[in-house]
C-alpha atoms as a PDB file:
ATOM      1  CA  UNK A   1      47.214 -64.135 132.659  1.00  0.00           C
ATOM      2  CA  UNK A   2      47.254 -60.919 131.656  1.00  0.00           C
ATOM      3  CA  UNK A   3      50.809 -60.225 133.920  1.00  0.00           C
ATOM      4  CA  UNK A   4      52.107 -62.418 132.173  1.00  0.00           C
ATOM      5  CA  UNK A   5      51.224 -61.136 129.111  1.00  0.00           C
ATOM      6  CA  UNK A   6      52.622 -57.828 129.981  1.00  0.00           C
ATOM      7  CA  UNK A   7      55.657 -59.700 131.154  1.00  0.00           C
ATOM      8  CA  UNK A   8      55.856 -61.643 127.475  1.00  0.00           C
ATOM      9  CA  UNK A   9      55.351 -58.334 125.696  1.00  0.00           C
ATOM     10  CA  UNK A  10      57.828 -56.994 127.854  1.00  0.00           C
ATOM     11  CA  UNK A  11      60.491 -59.516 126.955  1.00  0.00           C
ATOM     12  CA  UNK A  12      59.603 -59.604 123.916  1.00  0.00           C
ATOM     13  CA  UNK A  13      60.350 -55.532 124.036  1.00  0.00           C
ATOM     14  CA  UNK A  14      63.434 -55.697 125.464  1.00  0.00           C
ATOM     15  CA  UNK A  15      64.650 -58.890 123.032  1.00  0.00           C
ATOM     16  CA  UNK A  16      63.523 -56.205 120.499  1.00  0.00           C
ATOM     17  CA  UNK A  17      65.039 -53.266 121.229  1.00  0.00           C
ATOM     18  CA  UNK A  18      68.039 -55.010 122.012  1.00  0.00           C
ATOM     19  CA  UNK A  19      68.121 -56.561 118.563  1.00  0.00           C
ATOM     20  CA  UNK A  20      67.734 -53.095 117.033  1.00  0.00           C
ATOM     21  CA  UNK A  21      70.486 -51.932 119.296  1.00  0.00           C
ATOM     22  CA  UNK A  22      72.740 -54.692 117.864  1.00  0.00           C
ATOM     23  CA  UNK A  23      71.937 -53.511 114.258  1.00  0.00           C
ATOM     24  CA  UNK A  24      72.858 -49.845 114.850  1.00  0.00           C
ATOM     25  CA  UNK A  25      76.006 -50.982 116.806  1.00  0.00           C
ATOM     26  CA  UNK A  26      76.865 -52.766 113.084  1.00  0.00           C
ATOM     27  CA  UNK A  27      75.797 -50.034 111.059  1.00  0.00           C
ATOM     28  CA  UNK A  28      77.453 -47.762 113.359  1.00  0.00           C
ATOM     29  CA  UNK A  29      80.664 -50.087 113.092  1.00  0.00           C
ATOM     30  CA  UNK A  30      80.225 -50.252 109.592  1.00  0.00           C
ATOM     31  CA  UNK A  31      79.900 -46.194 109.130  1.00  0.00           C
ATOM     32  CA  UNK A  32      82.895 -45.665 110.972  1.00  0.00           C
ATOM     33  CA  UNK A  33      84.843 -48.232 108.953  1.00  0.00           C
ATOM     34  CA  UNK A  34      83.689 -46.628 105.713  1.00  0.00           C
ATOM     35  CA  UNK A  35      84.188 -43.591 107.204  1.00  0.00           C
ATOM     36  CA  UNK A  36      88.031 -44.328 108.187  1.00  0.00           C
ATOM     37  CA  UNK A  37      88.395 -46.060 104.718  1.00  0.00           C
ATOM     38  CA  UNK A  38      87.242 -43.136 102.961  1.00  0.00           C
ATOM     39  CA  UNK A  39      89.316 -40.489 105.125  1.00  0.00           C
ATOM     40  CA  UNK A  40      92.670 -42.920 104.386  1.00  0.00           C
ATOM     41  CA  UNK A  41      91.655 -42.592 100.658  1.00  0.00           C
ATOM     42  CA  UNK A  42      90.968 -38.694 101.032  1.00  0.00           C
ATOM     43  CA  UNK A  43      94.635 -38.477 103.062  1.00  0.00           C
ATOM     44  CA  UNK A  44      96.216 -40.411 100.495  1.00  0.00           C
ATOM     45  CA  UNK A  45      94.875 -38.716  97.551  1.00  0.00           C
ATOM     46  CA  UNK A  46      95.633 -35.249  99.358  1.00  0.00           C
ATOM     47  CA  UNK A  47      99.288 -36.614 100.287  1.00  0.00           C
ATOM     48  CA  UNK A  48      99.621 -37.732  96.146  1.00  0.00           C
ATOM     49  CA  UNK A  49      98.895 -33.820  95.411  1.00  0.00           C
ATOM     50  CA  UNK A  50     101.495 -32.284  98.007  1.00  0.00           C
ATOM     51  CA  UNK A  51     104.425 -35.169  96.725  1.00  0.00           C
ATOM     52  CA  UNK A  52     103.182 -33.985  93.214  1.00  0.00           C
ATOM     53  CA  UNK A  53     103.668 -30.290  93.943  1.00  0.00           C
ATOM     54  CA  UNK A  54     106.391 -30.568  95.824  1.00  0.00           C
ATOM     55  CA  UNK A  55     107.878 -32.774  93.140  1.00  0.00           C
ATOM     56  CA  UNK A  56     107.144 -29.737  90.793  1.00  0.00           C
ATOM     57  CA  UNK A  57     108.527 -27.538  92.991  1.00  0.00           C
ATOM     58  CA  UNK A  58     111.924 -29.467  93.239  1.00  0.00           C
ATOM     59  CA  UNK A  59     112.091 -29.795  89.631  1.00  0.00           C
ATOM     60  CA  UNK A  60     111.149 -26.382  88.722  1.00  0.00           C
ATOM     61  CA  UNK A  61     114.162 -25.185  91.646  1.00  0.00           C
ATOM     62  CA  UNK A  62     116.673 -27.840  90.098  1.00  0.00           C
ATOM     63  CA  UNK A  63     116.042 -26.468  86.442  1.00  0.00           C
ATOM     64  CA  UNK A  64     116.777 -22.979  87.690  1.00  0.00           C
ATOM     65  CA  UNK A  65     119.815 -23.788  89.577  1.00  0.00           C
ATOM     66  CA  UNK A  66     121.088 -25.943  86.680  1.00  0.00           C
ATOM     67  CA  UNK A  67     120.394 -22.752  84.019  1.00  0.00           C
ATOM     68  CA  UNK A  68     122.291 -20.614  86.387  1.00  0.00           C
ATOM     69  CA  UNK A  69     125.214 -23.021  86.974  1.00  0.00           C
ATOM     70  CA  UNK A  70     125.098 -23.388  82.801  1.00  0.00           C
ATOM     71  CA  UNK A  71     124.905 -19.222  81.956  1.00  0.00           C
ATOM     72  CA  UNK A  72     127.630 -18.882  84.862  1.00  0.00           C
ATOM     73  CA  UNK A  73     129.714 -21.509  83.252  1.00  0.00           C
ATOM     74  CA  UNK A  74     129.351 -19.563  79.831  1.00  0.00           C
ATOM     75  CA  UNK A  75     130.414 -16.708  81.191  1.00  0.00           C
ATOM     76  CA  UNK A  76     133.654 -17.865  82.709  1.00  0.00           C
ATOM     77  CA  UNK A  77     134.369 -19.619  79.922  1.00  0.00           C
ATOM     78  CA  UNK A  78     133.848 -16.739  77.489  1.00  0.00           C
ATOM     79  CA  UNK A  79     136.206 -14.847  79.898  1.00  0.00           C
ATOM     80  CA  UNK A  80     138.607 -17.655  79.752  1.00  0.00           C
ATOM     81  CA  UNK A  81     138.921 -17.966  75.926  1.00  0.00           C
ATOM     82  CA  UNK A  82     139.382 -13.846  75.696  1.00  0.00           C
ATOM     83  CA  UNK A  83     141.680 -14.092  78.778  1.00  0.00           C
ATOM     84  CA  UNK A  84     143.513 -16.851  76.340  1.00  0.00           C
ATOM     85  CA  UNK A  85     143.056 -14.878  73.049  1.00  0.00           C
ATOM     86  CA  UNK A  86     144.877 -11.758  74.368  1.00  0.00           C
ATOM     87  CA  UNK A  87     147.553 -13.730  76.087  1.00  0.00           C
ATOM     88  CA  UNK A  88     148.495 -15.844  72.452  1.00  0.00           C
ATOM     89  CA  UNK A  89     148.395 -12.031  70.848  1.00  0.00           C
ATOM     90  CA  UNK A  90     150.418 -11.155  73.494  1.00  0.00           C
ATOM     91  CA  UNK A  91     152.622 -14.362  73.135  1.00  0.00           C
ATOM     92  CA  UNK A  92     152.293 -13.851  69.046  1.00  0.00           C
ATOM     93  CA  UNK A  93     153.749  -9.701  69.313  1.00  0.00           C
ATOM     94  CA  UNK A  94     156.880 -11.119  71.454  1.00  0.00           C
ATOM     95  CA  UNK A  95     157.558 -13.956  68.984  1.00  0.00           C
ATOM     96  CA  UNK A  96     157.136 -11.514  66.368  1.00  0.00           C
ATOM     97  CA  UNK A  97     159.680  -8.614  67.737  1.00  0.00           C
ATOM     98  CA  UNK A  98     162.222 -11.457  69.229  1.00  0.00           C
ATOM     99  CA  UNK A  99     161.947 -13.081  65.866  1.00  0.00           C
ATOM    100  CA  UNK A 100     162.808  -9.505  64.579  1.00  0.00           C
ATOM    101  CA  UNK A 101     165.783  -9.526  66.876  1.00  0.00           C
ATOM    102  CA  UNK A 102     167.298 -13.376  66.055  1.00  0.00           C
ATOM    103  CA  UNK A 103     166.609 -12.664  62.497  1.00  0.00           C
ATOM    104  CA  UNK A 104     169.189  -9.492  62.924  1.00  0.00           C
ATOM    105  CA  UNK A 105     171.494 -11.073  64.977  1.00  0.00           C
ATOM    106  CA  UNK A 106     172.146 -14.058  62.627  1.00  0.00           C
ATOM    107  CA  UNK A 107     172.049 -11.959  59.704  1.00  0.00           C
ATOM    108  CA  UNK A 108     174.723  -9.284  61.162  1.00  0.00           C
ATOM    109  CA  UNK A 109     176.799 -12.568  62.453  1.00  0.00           C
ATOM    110  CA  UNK A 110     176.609 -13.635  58.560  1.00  0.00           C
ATOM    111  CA  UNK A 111     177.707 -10.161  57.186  1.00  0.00           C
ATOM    112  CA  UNK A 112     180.095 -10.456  60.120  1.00  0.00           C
ATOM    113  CA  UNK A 113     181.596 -13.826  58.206  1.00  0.00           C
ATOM    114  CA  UNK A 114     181.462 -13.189  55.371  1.00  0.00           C
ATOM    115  CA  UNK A 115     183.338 -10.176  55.390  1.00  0.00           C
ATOM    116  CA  UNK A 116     186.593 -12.164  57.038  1.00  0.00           C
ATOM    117  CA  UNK A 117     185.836 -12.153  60.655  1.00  0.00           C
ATOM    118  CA  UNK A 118     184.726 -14.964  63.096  1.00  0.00           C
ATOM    119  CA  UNK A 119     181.386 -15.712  64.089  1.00  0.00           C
END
């Protein structure tokens, strides 16, 4: 009797210890799905930040390039207008002098008629 009492105890051992195996296979299962769960979350949250600062980044980029694009735009179009200014004073001292020349044409062609000849 007392084999098979060291063959029950045995048994009853082995049923044990594989029991307790089967627990820490779970927990074990369990901690790595936690574990994966909570390094997805990390990954995620850490991805959110670089799309966030990158986001920053573009926008930051974009408003420079759009306040160059604006102060270059000013500037050609200051240069335009005083390009334009100078070409109607230019446009305004011709009138002026050819106006000067009609005006003394006509009037000599008046004198011109009304002293007897022809126009």
């Amino acid at each position: 009797m007392g084999e098979k009492k060291r063959k029950s105890d045995v048994l009853t051992a082995v049923e044990k210890i594989k029991e307790v195996e089967r627990k820490a296979r779970g927990i074990i299962q369990d901690a790595r799905e936690k574990t994966s769960s909570k390094v997805i979350e990390d990954a995620d949250e850490e991805a959110k930040k670089f799309k966030e600062n990158d986001l920053n980044e573009a926008r930051k980029r974009a408003y420079a390039k759009k306040t160059a694009i604006i102060q270059s735009a000013s500037r050609e179009a200051l240069k335009i207008r005083k390009e334009s200014e100078e070409d109607k004073a230019r446009m305004h001292k011709k009138a002026e002098v050819a106006m000067s020349k009609t005006v003394e044409k006509v009037t000599e062609k008046i004198k011109h008629f009304f002293e007897g000849g022809k126009l």
